[in-house]
C-alpha atoms as a PDB file:
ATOM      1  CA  UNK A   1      49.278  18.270  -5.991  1.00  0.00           C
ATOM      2  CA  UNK A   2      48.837  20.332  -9.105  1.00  0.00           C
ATOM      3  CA  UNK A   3      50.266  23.697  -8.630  1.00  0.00           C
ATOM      4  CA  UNK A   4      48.496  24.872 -12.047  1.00  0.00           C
ATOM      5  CA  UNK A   5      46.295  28.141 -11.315  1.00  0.00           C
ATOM      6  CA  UNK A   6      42.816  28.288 -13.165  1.00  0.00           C
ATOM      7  CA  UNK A   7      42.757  31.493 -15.237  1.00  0.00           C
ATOM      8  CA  UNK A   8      39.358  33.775 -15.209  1.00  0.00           C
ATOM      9  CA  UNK A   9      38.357  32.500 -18.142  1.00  0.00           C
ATOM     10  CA  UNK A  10      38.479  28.839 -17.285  1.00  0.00           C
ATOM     11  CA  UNK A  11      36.991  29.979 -14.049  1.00  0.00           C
ATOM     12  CA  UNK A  12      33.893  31.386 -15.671  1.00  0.00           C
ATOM     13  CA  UNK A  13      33.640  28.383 -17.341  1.00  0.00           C
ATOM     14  CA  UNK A  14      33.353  25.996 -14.259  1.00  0.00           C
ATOM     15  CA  UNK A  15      30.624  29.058 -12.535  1.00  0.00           C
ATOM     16  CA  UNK A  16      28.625  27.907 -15.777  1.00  0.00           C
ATOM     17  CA  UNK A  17      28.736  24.595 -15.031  1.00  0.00           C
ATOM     18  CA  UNK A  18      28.197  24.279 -12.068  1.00  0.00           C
ATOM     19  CA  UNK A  19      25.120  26.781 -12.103  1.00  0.00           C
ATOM     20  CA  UNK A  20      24.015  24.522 -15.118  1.00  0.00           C
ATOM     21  CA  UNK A  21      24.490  21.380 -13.090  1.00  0.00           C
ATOM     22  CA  UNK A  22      23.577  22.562  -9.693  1.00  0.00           C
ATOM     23  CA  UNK A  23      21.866  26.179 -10.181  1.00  0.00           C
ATOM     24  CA  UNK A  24      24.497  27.567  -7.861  1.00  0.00           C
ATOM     25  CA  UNK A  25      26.127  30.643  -8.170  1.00  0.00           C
ATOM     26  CA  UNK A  26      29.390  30.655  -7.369  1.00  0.00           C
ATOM     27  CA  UNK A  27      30.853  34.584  -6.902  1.00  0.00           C
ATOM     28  CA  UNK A  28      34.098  35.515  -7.971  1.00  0.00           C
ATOM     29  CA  UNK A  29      35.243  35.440  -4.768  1.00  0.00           C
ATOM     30  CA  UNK A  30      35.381  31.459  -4.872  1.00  0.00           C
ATOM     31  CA  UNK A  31      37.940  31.050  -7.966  1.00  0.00           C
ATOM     32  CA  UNK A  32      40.273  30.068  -5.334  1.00  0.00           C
ATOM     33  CA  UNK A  33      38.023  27.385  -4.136  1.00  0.00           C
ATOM     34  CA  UNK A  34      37.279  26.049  -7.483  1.00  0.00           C
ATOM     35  CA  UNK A  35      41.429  26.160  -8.043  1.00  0.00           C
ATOM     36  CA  UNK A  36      42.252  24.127  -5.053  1.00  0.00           C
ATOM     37  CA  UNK A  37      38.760  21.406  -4.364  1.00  0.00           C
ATOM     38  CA  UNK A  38      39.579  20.647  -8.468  1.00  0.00           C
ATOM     39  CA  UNK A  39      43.510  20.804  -8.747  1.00  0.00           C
ATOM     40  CA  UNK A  40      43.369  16.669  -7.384  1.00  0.00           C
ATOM     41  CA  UNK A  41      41.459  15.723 -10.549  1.00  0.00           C
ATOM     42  CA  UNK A  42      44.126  17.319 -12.391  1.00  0.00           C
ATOM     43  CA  UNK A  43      46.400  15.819 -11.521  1.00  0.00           C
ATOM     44  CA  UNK A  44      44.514  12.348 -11.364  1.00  0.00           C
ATOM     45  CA  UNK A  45      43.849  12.763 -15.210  1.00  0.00           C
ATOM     46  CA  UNK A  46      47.468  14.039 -15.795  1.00  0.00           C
ATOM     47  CA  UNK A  47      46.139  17.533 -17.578  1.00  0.00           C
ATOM     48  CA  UNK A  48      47.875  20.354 -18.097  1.00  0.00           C
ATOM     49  CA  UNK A  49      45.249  22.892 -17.427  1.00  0.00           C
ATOM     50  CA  UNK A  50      41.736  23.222 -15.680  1.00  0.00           C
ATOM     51  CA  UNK A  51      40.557  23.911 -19.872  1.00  0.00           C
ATOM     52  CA  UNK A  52      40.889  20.385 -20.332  1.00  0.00           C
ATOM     53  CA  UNK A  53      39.511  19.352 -17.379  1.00  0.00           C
ATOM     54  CA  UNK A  54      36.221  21.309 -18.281  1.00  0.00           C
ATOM     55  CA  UNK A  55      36.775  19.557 -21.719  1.00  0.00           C
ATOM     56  CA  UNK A  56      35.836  16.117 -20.007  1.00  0.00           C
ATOM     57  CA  UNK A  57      33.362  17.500 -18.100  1.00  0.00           C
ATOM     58  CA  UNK A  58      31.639  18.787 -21.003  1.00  0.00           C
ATOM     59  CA  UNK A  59      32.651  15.513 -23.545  1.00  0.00           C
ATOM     60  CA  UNK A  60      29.207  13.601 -22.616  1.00  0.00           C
ATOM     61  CA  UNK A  61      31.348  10.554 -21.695  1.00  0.00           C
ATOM     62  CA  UNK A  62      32.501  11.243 -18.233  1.00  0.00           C
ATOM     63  CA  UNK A  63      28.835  11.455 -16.393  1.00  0.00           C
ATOM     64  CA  UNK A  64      31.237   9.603 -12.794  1.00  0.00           C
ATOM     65  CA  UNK A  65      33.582  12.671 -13.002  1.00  0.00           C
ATOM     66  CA  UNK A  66      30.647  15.683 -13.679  1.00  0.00           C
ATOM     67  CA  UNK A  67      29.128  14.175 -10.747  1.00  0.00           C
ATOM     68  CA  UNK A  68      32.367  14.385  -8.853  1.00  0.00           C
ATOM     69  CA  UNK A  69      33.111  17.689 -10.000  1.00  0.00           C
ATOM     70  CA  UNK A  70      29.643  18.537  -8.633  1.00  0.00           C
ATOM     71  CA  UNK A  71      30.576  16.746  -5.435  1.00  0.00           C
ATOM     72  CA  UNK A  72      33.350  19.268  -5.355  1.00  0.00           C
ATOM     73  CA  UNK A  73      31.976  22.452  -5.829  1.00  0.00           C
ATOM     74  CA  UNK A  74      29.088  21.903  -3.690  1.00  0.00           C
ATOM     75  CA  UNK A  75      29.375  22.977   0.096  1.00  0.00           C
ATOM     76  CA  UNK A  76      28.029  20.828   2.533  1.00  0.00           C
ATOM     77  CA  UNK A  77      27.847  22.686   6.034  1.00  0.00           C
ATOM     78  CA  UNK A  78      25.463  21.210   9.091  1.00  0.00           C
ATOM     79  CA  UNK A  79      25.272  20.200  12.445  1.00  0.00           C
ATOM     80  CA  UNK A  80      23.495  18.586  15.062  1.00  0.00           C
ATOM     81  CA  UNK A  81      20.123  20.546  15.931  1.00  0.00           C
ATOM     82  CA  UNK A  82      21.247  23.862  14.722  1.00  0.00           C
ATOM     83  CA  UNK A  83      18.986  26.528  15.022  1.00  0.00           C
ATOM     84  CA  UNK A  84      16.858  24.854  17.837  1.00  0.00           C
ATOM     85  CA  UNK A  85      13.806  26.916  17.376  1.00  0.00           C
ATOM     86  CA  UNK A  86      12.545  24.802  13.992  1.00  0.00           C
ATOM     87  CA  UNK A  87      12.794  21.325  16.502  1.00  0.00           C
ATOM     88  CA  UNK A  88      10.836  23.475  19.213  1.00  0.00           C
ATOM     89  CA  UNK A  89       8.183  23.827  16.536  1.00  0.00           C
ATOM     90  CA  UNK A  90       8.982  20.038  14.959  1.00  0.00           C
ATOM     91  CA  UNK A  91       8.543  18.574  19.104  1.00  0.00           C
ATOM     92  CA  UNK A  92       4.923  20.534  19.199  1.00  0.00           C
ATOM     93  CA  UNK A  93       3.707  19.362  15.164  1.00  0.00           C
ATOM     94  CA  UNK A  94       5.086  15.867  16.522  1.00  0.00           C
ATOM     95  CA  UNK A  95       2.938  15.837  20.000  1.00  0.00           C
ATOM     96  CA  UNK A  96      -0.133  17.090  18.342  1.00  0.00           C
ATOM     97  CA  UNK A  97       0.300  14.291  15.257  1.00  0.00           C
ATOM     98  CA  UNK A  98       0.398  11.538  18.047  1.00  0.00           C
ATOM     99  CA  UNK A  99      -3.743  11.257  17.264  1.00  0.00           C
ATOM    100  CA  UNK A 100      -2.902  10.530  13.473  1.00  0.00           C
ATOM    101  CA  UNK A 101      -3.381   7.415  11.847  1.00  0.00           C
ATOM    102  CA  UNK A 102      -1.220   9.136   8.706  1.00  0.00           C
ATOM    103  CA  UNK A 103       2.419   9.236   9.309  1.00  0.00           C
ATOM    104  CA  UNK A 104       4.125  12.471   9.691  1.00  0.00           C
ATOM    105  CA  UNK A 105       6.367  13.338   7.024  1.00  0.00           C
ATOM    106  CA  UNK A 106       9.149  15.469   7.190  1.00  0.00           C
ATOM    107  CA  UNK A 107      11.769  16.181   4.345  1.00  0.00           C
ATOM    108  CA  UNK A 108      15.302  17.264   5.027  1.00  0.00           C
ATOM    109  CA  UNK A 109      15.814  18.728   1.556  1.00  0.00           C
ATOM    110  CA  UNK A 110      19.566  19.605   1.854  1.00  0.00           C
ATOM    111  CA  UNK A 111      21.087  16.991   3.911  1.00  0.00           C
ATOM    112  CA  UNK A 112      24.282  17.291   3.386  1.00  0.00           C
ATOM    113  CA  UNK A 113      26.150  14.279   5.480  1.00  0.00           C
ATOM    114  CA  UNK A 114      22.862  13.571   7.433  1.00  0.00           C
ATOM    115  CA  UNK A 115      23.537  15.246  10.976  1.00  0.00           C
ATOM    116  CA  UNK A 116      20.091  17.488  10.177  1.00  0.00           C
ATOM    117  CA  UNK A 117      18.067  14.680   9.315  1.00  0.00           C
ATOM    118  CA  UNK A 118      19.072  12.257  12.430  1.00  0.00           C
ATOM    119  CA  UNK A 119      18.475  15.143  14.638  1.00  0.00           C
ATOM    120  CA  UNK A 120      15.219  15.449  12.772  1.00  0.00           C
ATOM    121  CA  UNK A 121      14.165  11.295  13.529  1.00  0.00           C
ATOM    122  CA  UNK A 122      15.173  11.912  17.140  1.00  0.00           C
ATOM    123  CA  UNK A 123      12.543  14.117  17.780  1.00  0.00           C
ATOM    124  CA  UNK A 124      10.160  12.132  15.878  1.00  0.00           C
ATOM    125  CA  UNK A 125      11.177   8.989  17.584  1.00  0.00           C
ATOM    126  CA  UNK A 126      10.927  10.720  21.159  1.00  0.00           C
ATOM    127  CA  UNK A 127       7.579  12.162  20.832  1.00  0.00           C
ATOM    128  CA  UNK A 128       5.853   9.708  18.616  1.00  0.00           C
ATOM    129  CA  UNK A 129       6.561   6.544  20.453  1.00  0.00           C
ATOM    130  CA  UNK A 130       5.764   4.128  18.148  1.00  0.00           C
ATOM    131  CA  UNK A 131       3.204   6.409  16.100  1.00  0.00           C
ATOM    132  CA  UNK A 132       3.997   6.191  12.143  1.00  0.00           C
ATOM    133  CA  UNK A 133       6.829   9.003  11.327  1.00  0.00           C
ATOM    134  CA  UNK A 134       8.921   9.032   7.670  1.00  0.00           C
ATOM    135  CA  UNK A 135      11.809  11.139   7.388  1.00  0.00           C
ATOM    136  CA  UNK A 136      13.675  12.127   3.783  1.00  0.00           C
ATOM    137  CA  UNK A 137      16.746  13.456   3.655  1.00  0.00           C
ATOM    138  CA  UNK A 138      18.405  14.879   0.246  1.00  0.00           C
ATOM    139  CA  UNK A 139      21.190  16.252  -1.151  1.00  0.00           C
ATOM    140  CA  UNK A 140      22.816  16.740  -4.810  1.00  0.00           C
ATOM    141  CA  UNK A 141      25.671  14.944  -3.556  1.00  0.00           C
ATOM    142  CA  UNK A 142      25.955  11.504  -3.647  1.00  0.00           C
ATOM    143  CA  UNK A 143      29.491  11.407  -1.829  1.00  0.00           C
ATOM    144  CA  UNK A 144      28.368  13.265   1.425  1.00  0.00           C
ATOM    145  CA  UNK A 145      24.616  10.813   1.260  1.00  0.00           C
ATOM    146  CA  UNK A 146      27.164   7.658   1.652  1.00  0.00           C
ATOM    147  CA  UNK A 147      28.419   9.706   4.657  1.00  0.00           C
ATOM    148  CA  UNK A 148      25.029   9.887   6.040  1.00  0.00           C
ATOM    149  CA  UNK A 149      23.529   6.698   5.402  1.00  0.00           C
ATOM    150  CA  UNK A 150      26.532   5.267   7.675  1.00  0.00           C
ATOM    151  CA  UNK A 151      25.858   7.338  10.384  1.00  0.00           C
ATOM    152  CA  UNK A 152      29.009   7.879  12.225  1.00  0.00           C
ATOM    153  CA  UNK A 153      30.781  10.766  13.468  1.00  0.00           C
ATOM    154  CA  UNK A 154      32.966  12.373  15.696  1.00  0.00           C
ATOM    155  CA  UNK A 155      32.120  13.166  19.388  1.00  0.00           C
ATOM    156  CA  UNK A 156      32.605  17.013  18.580  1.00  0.00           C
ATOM    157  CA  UNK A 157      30.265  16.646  15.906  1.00  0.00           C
ATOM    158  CA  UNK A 158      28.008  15.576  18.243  1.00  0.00           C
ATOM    159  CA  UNK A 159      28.172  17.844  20.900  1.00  0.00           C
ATOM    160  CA  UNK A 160      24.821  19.378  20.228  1.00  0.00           C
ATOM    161  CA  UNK A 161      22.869  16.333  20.673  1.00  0.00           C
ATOM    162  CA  UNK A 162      21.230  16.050  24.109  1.00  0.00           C
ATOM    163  CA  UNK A 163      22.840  13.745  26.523  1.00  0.00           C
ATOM    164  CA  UNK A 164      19.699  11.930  26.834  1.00  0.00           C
ATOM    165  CA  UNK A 165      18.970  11.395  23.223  1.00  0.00           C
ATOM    166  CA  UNK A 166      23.206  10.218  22.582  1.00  0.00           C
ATOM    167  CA  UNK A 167      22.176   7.255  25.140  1.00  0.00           C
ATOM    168  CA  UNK A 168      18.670   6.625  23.662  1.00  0.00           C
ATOM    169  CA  UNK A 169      20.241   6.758  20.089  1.00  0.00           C
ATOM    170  CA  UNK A 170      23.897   6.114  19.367  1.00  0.00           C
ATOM    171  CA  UNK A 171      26.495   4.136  20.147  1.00  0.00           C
ATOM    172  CA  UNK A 172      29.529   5.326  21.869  1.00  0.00           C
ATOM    173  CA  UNK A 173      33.043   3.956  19.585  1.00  0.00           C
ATOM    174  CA  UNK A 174      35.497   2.228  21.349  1.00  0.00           C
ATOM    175  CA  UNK A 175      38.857   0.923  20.832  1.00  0.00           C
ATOM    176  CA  UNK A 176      40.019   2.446  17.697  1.00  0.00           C
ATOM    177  CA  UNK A 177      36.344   3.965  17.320  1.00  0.00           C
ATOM    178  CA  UNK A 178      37.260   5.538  20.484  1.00  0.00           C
ATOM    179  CA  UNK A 179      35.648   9.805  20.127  1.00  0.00           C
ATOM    180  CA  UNK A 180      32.931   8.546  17.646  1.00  0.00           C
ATOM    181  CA  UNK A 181      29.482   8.038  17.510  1.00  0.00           C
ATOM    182  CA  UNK A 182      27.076   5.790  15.288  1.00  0.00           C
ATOM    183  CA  UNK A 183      23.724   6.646  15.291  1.00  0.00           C
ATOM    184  CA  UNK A 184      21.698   3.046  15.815  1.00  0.00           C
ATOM    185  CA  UNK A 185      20.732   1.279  13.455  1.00  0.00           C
ATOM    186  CA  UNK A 186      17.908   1.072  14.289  1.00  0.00           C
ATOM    187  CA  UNK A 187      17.290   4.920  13.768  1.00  0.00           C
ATOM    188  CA  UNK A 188      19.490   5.055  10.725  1.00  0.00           C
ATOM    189  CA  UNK A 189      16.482   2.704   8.954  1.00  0.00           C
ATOM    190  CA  UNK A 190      14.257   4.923   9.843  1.00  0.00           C
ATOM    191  CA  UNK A 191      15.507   7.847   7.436  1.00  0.00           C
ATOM    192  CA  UNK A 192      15.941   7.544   3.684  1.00  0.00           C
ATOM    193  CA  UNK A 193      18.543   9.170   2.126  1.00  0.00           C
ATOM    194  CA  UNK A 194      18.241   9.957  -1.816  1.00  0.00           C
ATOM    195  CA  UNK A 195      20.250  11.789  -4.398  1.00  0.00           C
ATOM    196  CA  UNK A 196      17.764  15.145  -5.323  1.00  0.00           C
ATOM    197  CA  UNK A 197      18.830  18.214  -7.525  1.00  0.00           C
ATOM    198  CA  UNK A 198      16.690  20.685  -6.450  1.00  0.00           C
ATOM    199  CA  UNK A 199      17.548  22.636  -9.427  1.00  0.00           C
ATOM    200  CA  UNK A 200      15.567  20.267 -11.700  1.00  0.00           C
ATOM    201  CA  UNK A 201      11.939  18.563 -11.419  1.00  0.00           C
ATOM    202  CA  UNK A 202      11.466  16.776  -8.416  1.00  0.00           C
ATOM    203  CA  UNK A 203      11.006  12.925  -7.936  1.00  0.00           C
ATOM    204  CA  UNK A 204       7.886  11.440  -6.567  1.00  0.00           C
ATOM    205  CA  UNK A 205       8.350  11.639  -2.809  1.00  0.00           C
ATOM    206  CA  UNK A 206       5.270  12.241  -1.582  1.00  0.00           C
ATOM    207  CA  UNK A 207       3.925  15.355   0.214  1.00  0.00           C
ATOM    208  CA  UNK A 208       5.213  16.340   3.737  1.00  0.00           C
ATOM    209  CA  UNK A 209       4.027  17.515   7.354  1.00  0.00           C
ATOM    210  CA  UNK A 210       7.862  19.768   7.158  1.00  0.00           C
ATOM    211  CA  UNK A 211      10.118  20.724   5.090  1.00  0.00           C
ATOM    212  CA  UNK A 212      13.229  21.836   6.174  1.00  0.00           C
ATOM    213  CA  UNK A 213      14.801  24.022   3.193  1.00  0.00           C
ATOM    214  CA  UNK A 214      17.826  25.143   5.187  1.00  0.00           C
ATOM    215  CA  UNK A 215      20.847  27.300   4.228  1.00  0.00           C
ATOM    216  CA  UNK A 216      21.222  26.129   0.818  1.00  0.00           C
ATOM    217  CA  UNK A 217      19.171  29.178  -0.947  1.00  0.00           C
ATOM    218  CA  UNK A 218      21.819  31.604  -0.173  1.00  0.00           C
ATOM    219  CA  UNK A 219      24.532  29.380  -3.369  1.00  0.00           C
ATOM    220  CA  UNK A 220      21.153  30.415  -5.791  1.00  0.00           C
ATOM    221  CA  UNK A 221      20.706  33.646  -7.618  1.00  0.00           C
ATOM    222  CA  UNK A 222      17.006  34.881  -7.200  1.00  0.00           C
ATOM    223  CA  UNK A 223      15.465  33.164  -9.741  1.00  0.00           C
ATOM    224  CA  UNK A 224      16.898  29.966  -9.213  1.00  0.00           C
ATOM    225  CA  UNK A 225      15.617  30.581  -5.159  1.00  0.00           C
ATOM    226  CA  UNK A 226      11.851  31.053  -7.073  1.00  0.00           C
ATOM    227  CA  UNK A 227      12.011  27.903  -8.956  1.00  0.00           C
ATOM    228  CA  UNK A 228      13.291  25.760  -6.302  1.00  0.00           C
ATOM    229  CA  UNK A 229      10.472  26.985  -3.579  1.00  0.00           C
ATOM    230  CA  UNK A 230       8.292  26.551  -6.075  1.00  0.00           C
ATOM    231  CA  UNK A 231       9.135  23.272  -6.326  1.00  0.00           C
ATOM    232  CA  UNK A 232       9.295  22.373  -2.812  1.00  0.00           C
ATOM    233  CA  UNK A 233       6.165  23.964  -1.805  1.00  0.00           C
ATOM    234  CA  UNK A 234       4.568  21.752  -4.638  1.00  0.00           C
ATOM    235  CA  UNK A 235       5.578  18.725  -1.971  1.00  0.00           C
ATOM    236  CA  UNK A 236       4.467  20.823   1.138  1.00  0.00           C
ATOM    237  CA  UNK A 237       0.945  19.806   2.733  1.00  0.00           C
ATOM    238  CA  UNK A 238      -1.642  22.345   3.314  1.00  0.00           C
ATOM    239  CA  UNK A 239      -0.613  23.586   6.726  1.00  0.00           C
ATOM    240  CA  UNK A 240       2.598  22.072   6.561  1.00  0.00           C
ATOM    241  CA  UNK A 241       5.626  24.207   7.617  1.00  0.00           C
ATOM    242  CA  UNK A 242       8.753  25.740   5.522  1.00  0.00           C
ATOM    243  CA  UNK A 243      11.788  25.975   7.573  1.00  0.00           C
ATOM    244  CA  UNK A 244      14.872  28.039   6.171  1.00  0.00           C
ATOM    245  CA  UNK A 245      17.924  29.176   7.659  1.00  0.00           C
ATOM    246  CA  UNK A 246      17.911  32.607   9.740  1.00  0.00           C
ATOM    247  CA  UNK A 247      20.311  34.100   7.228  1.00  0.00           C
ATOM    248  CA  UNK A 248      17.881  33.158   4.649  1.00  0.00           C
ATOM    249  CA  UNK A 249      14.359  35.143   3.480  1.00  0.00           C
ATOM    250  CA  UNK A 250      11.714  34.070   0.569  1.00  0.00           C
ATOM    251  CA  UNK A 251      11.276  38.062   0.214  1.00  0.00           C
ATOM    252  CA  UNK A 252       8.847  38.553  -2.368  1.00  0.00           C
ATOM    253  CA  UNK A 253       9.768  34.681  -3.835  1.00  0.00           C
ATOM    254  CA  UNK A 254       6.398  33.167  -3.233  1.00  0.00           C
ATOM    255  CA  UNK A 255       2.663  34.193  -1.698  1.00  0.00           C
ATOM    256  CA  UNK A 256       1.479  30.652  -1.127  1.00  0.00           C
ATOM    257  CA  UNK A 257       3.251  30.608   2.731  1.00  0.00           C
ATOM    258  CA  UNK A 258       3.234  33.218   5.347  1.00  0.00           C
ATOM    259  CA  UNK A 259       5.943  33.973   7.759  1.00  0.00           C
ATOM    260  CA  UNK A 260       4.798  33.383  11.126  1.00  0.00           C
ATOM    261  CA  UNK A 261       7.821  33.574  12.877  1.00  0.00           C
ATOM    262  CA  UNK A 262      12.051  34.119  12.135  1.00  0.00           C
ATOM    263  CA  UNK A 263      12.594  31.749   9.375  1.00  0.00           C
ATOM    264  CA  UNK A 264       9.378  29.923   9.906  1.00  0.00           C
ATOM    265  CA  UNK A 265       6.696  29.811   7.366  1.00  0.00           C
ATOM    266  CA  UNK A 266       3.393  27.960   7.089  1.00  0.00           C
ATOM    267  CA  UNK A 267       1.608  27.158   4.006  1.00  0.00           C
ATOM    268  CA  UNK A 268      -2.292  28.328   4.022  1.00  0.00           C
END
């Protein structure tokens, strides 16, 4: 392990790139997190300092390692139905969509390694019985999306699904799987997983029922937070519903939703 410490000045230089390739904002309070999540490529490269690291980065011939360093710096915190009031309101949009012919759409728009957007196709799969449903889930980080397209975690990650759901929808390990849990496959097909930097113009994915834009505002300065509602609102049915975390708030960001209850906005 590299012992080298990143001075302020290199340290500024990685909060520029990353805000450049992520739009995060990264306080000065996390120069020891860029020191220590980046000292491994040091050493992997054999450099002497975290300048020539951001050299590389910065060459236009190392597009694998920016998107590693990105990997990196990016914090990817989630769980199992956290915040259980937005999949109160996702179980009453799903029973009153069980008339559509039109699926329901609901996009998962920061991931992370997927435990948001299974929890998400559980409730859809419960309540719509065989009714059309699509679920999306993103992130900017293509090593925690190969985490979620294979499904499996640890029981104590899974603690917060309901019992009946963990029998309807994974599979309990056993043997040296033993204290894991795979969701089914059969669920697992039912969610696409794609690489999105909400930072930059969006892919075609449609327009959506939900949108769960979760804890991942609070890494953007305000304008950055503008731009990326913006964006995601542009996806966002007439309607629809914009779900954020409860530490969250669009403030004065955007009049095209109103709150209409903690953390809860529709689109009118």
């Amino acid at each position: 392990m590299s012992t080298i410490g990143i001075t302020d000045r290199e340290f500024s230089r990685f909060q520029r790139f990353i805000y450049a390739n992520a739009g995060i904002t990264l306080p000065a309070a996390k120069k020891a997190l860029v020191n220590g999540r980046l000292a491994k490529r040091l050493q992997q490269y054999g450099f002497g300092s975290y300048t020539e690291y951001f050299k590389l980065l910065t060459s236009g011939k190392a597009a694998q390692e920016v998107q590693t360093a990105v990997d990196l710096l990016t914090t990817n915190e989630t769980s199992f139905f956290r915040e259980p009031k937005h999949f109160e309101l996702l179980r009453e949009v799903a029973i009153t969509a069980r008339s559509r012919t039109q699926p329901l759409r609901v996009w998962c728009a920061a991931s992370s390694t997927g435990e948001e957007a299974y929890s998400i196709a559980m409730v859809l799969a419960d309540c719509l019985k065989g009714r059309p449903w699509e679920v999306v889930g993103s992130d900017i980080s293509q090593r925690v999306l190969e985490r979620a397209r294979g499904g499996h975690y640890t029981a104590a990650q899974a603690r917060n699904v309901p019992r009946s759901y963990l029998h309807r929808f994974c599979l309990k390990g056993i043997g040296a799987q033993n204290g894991t849990v795979l969701v089914d496959r059969a669920l697992r097909g039912r969610v696409r997983f794609i690489q999105v930097n909400l930072n930059e113009p969006l892919p075609q994915l449609g327009t959506f029922d939900l949108i769960f834009l979760r804890n991942v505002m609070i890494y953007f300065n305000n304008d950055t937070k503008r731009e990326v509602v913006i964006r995601a609102l542009s996806l966002l049915k007439l309607g629809g519903y914009l779900l954020i975390g409860h530490s969250e708030s669009l403030g004065d960001l955007t009049t095209a939703v109103k709150l209409v209850a903690p953390s809860i906005y529709r689109k009118s």
